[in-house]
N, C-alpha and C. Protein backbone atom coordinates (compact mmCIF):
# COMPACT_ATOMS: atom_id res chain seq x y z
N UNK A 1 4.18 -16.53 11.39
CA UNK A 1 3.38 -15.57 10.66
C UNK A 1 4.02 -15.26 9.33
N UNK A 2 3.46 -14.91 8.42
CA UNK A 2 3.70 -15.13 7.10
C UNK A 2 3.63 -13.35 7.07
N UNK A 3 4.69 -13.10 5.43
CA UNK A 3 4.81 -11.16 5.44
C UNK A 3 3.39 -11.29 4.28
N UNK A 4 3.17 -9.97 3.79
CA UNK A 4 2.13 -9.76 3.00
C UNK A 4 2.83 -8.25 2.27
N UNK A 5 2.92 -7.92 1.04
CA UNK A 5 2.94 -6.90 0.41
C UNK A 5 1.75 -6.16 0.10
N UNK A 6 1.55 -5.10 0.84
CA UNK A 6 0.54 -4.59 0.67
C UNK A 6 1.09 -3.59 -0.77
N UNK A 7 0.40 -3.63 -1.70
CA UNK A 7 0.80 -2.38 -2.82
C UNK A 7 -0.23 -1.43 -3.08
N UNK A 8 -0.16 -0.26 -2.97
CA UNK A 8 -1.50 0.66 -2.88
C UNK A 8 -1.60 1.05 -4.42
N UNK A 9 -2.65 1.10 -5.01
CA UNK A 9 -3.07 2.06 -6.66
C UNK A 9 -4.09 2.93 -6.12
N UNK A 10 -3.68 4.11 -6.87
CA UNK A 10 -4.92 5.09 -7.06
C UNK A 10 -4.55 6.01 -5.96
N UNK A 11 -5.95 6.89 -5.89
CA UNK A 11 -5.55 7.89 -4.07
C UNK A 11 -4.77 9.09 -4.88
N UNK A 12 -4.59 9.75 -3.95
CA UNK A 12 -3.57 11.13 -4.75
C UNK A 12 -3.61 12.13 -3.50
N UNK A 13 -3.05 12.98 -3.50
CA UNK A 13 -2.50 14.20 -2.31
C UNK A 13 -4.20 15.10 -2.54
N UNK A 14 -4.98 14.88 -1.36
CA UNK A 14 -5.87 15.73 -1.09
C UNK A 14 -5.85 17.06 -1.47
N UNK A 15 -6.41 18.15 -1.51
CA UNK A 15 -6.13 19.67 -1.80
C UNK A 15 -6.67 20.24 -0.35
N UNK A 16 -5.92 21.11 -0.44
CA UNK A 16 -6.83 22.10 1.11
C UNK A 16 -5.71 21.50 2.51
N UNK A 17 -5.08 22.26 3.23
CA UNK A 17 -4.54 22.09 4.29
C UNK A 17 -5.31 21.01 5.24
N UNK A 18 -6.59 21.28 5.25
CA UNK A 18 -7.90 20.58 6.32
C UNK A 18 -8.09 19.23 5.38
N UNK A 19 -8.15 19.11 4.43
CA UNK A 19 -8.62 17.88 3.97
C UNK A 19 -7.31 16.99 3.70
N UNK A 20 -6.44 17.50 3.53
CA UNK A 20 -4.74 16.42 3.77
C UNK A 20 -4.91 16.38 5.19
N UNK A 21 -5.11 17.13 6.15
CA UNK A 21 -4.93 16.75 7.62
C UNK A 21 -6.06 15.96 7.64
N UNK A 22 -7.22 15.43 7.68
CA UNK A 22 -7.77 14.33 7.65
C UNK A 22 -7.95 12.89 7.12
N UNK A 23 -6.96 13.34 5.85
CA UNK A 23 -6.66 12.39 5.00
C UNK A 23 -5.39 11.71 5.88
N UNK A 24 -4.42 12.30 6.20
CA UNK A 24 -3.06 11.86 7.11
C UNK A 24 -3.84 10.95 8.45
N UNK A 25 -5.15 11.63 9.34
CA UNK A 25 -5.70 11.70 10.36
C UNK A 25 -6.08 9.46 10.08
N UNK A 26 -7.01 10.02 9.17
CA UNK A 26 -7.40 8.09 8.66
C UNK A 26 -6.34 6.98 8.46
N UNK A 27 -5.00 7.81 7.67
CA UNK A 27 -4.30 6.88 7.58
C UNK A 27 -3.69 6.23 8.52
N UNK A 28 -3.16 7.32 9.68
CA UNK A 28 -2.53 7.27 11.32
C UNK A 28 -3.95 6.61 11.79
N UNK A 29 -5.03 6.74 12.17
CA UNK A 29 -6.05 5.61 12.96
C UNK A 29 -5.87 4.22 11.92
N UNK A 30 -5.75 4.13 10.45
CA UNK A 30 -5.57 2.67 10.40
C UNK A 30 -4.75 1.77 10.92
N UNK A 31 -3.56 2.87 10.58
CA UNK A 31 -2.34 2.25 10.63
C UNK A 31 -2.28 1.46 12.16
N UNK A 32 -2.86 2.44 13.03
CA UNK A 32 -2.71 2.73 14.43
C UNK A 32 -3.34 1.33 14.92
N UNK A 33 -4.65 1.04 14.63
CA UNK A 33 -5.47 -0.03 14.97
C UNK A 33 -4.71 -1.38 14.66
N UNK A 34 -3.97 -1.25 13.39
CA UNK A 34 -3.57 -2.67 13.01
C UNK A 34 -1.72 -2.46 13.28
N UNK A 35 -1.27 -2.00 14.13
CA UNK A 35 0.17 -1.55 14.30
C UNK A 35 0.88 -2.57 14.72
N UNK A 36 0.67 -3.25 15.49
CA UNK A 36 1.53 -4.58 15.49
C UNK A 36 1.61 -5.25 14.28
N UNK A 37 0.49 -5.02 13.43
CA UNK A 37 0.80 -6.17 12.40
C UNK A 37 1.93 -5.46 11.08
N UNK A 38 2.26 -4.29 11.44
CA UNK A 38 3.14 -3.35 10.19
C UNK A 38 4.63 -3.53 10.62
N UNK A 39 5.32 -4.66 9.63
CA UNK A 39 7.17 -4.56 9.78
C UNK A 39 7.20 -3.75 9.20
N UNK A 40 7.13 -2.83 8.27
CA UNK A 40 7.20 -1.73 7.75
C UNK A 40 6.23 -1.07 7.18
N UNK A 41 5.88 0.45 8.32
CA UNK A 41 4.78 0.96 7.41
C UNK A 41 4.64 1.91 6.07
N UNK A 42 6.07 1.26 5.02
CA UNK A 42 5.96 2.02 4.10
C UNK A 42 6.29 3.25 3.02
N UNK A 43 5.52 3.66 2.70
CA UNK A 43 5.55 4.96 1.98
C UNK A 43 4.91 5.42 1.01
N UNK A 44 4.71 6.67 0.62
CA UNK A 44 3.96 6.59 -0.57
C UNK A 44 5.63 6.41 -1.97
N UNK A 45 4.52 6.34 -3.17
CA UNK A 45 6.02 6.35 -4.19
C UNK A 45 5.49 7.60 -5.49
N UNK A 46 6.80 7.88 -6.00
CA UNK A 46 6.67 8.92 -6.54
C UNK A 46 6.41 8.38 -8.52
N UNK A 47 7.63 8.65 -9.46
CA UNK A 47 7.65 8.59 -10.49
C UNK A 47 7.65 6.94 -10.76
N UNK A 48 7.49 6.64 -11.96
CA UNK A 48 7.20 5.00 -12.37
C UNK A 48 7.75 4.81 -13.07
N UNK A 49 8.33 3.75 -13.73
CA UNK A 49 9.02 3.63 -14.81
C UNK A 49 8.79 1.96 -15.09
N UNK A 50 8.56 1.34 -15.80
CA UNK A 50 8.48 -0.61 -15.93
C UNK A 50 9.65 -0.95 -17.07
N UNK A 51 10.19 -1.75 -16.45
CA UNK A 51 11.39 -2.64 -17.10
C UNK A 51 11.23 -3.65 -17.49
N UNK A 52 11.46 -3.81 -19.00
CA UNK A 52 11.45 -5.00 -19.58
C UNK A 52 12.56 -5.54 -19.90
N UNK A 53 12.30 -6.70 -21.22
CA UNK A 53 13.69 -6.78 -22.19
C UNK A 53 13.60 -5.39 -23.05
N UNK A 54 12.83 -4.73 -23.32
CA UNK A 54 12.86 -3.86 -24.10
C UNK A 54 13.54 -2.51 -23.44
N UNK A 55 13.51 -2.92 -22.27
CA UNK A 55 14.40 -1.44 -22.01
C UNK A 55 13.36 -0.94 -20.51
N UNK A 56 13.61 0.24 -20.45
CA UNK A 56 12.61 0.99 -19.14
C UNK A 56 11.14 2.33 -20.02
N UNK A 57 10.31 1.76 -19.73
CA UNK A 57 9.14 2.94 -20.43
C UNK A 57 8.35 3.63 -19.41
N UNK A 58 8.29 4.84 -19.17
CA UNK A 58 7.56 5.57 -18.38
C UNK A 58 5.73 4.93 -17.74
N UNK A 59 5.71 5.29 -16.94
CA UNK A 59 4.08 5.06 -16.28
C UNK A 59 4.37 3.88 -15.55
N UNK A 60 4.64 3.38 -15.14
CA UNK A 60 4.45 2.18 -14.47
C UNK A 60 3.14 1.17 -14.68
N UNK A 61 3.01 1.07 -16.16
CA UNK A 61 1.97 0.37 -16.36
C UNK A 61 0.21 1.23 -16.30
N UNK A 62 -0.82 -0.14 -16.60
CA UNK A 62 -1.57 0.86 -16.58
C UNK A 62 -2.34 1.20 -15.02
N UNK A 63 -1.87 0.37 -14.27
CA UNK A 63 -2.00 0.68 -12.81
C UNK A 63 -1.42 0.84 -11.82
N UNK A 64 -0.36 2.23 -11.48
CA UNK A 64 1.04 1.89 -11.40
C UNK A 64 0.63 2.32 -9.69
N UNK A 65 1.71 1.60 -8.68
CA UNK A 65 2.14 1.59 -7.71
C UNK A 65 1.86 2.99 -7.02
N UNK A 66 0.92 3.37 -6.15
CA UNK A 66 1.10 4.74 -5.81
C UNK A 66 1.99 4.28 -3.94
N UNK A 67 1.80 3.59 -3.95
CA UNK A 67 2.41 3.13 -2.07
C UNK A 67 2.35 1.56 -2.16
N UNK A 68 3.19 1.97 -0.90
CA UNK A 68 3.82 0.03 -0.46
C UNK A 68 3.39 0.10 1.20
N UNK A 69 3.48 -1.58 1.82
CA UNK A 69 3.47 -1.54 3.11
C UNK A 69 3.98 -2.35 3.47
N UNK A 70 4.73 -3.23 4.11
CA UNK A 70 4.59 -4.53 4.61
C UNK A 70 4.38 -5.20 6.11
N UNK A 71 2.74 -5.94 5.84
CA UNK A 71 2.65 -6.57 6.91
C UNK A 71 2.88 -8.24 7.49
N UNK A 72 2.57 -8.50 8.74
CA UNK A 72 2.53 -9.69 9.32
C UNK A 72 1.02 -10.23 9.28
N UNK A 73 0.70 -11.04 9.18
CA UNK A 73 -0.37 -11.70 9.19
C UNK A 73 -0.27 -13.60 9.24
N UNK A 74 -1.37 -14.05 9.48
CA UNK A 74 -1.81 -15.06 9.98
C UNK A 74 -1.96 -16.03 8.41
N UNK A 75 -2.93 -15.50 8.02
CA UNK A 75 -2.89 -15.84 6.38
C UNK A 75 -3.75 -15.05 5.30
N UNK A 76 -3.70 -15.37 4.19
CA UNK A 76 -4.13 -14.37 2.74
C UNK A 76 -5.30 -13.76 3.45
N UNK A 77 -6.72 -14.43 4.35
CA UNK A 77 -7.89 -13.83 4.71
C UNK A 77 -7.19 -12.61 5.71
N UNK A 78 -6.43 -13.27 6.60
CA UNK A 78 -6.36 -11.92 7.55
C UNK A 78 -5.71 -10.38 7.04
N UNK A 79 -4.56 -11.21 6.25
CA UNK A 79 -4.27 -9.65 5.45
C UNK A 79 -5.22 -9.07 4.60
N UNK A 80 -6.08 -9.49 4.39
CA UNK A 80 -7.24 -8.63 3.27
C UNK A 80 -7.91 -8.07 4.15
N UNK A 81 -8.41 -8.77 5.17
CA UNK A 81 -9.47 -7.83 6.39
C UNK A 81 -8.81 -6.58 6.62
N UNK A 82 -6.81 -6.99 6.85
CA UNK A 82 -7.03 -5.60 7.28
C UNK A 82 -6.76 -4.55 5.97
N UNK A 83 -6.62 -5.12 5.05
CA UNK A 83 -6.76 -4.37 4.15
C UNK A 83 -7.84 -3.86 3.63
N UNK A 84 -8.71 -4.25 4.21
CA UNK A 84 -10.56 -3.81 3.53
C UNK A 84 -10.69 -2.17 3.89
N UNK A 85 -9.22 -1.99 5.27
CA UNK A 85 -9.77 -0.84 6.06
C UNK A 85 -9.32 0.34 5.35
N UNK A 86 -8.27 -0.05 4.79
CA UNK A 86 -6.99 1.06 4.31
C UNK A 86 -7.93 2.21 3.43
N UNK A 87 -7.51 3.40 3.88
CA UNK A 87 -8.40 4.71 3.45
C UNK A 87 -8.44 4.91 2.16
N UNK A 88 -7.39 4.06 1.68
CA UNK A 88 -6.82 4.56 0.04
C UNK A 88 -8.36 4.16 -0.92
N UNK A 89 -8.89 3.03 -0.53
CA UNK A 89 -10.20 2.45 -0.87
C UNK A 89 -11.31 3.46 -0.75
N UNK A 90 -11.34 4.33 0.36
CA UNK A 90 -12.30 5.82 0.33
C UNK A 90 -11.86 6.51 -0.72
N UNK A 91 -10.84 6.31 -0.95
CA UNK A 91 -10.89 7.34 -2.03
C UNK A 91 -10.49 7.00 -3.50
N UNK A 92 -11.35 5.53 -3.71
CA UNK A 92 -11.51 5.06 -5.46
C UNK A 92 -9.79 4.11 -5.66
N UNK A 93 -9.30 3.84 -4.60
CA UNK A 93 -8.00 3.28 -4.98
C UNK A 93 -8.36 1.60 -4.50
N UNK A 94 -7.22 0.94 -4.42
CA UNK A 94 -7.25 -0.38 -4.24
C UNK A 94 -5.74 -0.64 -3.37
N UNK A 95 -5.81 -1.95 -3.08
CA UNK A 95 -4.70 -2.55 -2.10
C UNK A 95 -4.86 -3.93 -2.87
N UNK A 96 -3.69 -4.16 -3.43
CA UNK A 96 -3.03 -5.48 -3.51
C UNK A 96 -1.90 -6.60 -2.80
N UNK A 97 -2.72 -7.33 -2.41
CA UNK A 97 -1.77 -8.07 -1.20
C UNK A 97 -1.35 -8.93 -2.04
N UNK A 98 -0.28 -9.61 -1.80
CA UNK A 98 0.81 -10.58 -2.08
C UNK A 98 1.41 -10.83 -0.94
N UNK A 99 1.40 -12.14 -1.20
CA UNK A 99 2.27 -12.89 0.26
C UNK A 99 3.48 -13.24 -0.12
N UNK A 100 4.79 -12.71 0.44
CA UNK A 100 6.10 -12.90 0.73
C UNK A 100 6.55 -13.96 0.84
N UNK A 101 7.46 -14.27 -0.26
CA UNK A 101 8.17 -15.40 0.42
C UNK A 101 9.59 -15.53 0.97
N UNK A 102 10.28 -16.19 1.83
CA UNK A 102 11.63 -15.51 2.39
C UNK A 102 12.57 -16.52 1.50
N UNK A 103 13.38 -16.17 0.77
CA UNK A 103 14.20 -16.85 0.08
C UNK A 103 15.99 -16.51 0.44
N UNK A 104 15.70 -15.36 0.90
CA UNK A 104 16.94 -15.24 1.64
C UNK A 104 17.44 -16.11 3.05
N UNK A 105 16.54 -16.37 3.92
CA UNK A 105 16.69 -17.26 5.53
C UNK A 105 16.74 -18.44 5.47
């Protein structure tokens, strides 16, 4: 089985005690449904910064990294299916998969 980088854009911290607890609620049933396939489920990420030759400049670009994941999958189709599910997409964001390669083993 091949890894997959899931990279999340967009999404942001719900408002209202009730609507973060449902927002948490979707992410735990995705996660939950596709849980064998998560070597690591992640995190969200905070401040951005992109490194060049020119040095480090704030934002992380113009679509910067809001979360990471990394899964197992079969190949590029299966990691997108389960990425079709990911909640971040309810709420105007996106998931970018990239497939891993092991250069260390």
């Amino acid at each position: 089985m091949a890894k997959y980088l899931f990279a999340y854009h967009g999404g942001g911290m719900k408002e209202g005690e009730e609507a973060q607890a449902a927002a948490m609620a979707a992410w735990g049933s995705w996660m939950g449904q596709h849980g064998a396939a998560f070597a690591d489920g992640g995190a969200p990420t905070m401040m951005n910064m992109t490194v060049d030759g020119s040095g480090a400049s704030d934002g992380g670009g113009a679509n910067p990294v809001t979360g990471y994941a990394l899964i197992e999958a079969e190949d590029m189709a299966a990691a997108c299916a389960i990425a079709e599910g990911c909640p971040i997409i309810a709420d105007g964001g996106s998931v970018e998969v990239s497939q891993t390669i092991d250069v260390m083993g």
